[in-house]
C-alpha atoms as a PDB file:
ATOM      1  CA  UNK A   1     116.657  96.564  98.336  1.00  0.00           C
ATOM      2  CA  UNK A   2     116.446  92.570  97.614  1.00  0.00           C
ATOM      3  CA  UNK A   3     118.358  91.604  93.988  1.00  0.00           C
ATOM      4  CA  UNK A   4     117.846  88.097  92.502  1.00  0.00           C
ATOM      5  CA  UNK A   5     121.004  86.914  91.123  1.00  0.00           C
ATOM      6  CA  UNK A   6     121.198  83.662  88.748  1.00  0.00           C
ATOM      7  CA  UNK A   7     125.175  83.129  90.132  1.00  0.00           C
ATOM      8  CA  UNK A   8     125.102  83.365  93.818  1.00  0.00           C
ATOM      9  CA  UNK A   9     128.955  83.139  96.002  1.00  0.00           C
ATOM     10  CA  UNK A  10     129.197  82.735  99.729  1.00  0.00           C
ATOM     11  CA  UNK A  11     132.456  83.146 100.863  1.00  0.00           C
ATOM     12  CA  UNK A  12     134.303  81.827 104.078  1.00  0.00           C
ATOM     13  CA  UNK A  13     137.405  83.501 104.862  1.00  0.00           C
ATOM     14  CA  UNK A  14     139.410  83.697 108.328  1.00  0.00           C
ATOM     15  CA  UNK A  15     138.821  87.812 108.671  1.00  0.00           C
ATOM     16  CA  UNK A  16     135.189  87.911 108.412  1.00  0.00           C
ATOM     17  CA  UNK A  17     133.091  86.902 111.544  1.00  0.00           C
ATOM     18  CA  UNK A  18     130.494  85.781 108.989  1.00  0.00           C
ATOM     19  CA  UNK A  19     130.281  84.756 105.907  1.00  0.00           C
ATOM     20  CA  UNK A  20     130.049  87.622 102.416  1.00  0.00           C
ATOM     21  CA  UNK A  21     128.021  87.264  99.450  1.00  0.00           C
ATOM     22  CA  UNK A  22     127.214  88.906  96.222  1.00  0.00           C
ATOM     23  CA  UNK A  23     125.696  87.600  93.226  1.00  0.00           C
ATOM     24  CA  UNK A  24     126.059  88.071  89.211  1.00  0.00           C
ATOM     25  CA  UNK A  25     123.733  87.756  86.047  1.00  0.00           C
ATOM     26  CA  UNK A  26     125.874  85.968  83.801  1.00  0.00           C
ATOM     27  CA  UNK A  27     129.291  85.730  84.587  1.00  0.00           C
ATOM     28  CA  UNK A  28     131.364  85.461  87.842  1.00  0.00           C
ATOM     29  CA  UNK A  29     135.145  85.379  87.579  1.00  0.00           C
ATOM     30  CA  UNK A  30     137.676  85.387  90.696  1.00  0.00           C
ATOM     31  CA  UNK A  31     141.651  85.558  90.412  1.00  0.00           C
ATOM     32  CA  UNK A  32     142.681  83.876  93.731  1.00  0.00           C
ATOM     33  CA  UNK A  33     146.191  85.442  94.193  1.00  0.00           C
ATOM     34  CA  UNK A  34     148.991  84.150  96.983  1.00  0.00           C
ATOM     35  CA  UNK A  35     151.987  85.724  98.549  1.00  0.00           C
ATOM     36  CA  UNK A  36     152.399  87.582 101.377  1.00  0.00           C
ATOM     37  CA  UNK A  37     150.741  91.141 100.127  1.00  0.00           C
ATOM     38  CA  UNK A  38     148.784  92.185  97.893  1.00  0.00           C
ATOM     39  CA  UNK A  39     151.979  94.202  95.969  1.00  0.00           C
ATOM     40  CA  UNK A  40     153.672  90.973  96.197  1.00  0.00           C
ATOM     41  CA  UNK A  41     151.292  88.166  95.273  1.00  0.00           C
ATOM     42  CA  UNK A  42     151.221  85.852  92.388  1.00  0.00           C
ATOM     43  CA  UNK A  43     148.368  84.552  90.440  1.00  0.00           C
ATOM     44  CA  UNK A  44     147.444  80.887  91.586  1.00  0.00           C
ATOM     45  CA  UNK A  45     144.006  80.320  90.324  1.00  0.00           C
ATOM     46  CA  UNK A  46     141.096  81.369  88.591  1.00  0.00           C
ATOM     47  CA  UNK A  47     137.212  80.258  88.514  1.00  0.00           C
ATOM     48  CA  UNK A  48     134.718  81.055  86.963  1.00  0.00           C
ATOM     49  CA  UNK A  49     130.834  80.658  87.320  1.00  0.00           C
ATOM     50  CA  UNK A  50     128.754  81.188  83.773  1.00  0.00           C
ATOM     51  CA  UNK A  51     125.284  81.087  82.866  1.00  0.00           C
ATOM     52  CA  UNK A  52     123.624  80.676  79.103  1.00  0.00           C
ATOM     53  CA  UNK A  53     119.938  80.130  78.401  1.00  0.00           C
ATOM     54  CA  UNK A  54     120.613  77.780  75.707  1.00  0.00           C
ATOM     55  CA  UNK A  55     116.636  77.321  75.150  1.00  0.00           C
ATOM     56  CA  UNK A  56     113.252  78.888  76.198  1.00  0.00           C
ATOM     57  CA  UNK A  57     113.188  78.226  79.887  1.00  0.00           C
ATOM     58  CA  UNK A  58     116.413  75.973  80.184  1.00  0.00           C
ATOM     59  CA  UNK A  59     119.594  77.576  81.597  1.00  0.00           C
ATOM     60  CA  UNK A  60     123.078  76.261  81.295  1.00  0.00           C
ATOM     61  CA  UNK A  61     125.313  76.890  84.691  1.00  0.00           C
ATOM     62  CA  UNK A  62     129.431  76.544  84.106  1.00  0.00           C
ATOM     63  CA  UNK A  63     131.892  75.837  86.713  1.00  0.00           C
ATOM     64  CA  UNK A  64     135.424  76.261  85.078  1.00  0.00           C
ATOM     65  CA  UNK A  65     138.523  75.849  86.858  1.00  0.00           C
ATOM     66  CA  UNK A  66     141.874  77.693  85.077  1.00  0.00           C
ATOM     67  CA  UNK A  67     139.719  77.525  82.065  1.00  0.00           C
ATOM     68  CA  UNK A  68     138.540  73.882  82.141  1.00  0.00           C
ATOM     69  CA  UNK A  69     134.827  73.091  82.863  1.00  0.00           C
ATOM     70  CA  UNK A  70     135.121  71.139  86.031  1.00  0.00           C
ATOM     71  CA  UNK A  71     130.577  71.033  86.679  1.00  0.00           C
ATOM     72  CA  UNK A  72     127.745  71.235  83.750  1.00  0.00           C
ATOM     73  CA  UNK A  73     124.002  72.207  84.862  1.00  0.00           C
ATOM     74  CA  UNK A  74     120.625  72.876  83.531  1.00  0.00           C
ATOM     75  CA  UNK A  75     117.931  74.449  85.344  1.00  0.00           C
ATOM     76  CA  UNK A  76     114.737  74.880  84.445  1.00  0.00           C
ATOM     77  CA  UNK A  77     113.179  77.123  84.994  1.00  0.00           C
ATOM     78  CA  UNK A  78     109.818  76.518  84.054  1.00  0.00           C
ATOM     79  CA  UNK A  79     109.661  73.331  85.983  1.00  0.00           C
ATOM     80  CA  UNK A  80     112.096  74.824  88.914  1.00  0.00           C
ATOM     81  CA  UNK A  81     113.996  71.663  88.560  1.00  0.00           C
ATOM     82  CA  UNK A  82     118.342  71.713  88.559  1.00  0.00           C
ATOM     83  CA  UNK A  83     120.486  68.881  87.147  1.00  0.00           C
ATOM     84  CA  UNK A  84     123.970  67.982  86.804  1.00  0.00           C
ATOM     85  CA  UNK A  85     125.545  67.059  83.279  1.00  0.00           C
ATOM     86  CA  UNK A  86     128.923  67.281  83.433  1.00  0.00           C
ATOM     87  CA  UNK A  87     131.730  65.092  85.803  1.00  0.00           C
ATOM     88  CA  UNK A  88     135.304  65.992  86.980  1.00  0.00           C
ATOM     89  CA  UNK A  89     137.622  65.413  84.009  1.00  0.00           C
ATOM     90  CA  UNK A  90     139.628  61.869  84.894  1.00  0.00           C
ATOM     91  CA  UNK A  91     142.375  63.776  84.927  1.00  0.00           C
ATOM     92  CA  UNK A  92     141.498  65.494  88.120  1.00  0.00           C
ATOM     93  CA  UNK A  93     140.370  62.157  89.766  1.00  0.00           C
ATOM     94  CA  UNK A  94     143.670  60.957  89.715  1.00  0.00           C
ATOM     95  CA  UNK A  95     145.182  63.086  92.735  1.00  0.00           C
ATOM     96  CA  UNK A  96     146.690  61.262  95.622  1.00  0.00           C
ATOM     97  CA  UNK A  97     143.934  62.185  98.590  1.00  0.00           C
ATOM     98  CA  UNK A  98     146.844  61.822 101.256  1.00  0.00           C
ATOM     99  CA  UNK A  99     148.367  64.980  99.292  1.00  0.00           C
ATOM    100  CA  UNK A 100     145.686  66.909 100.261  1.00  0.00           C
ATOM    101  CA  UNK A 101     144.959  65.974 103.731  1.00  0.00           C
ATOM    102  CA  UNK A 102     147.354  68.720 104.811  1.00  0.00           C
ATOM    103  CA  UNK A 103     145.309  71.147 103.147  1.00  0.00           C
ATOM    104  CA  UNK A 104     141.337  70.473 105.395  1.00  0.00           C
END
């Protein structure tokens, strides 16, 4: 059986030999943990993916980061079209990119 999901996640992770989905209806939160177990892991981030139909036939979409809205959306869904109204805070675009070469 086929579901339609507003949220959609793909997921890439070095254990899978493909890549896992699942979707949600309005909200979508993951706790990314680290450590070396699960018994002995620590919380390092959280996301989360919202939705909100904030008028007939126009959808909001959310993209927070440890509670601060990182992406803004609207879809509409009347004229199937999807935009982007919100930008990284500046806050966020003042990391050193050398820092995170380490990390790709």
């Amino acid at each position: 059986m086929a579901y339609s999901y507003p949220i959609w996640n793909v997921v890439q992770a070095c254990i899978y030999g493909s890549s896992k989905s699942w979707g949600a209806r309005d909200v979508c939160e993951v706790n990314v943990k680290v450590g070396s177990s699960s018994t002995y892991s620590n919380q390092f981030v959280n996301h989360r993916t919202t939705k909100k139909e904030i008028q007939k036939d126009l959808i909001e979409f959310r993209f927070y980061v440890d509670q601060i809205i990182l992406k803004r959306g609207l879809f509409d869904k009347k004229n199937k079209t999807f935009n982007f109204i919100g930008t990284i805070p500046a806050s966020v675009n003042n990391y050193n990119p050398k820092q995170l070469e380490l990390f790709r």
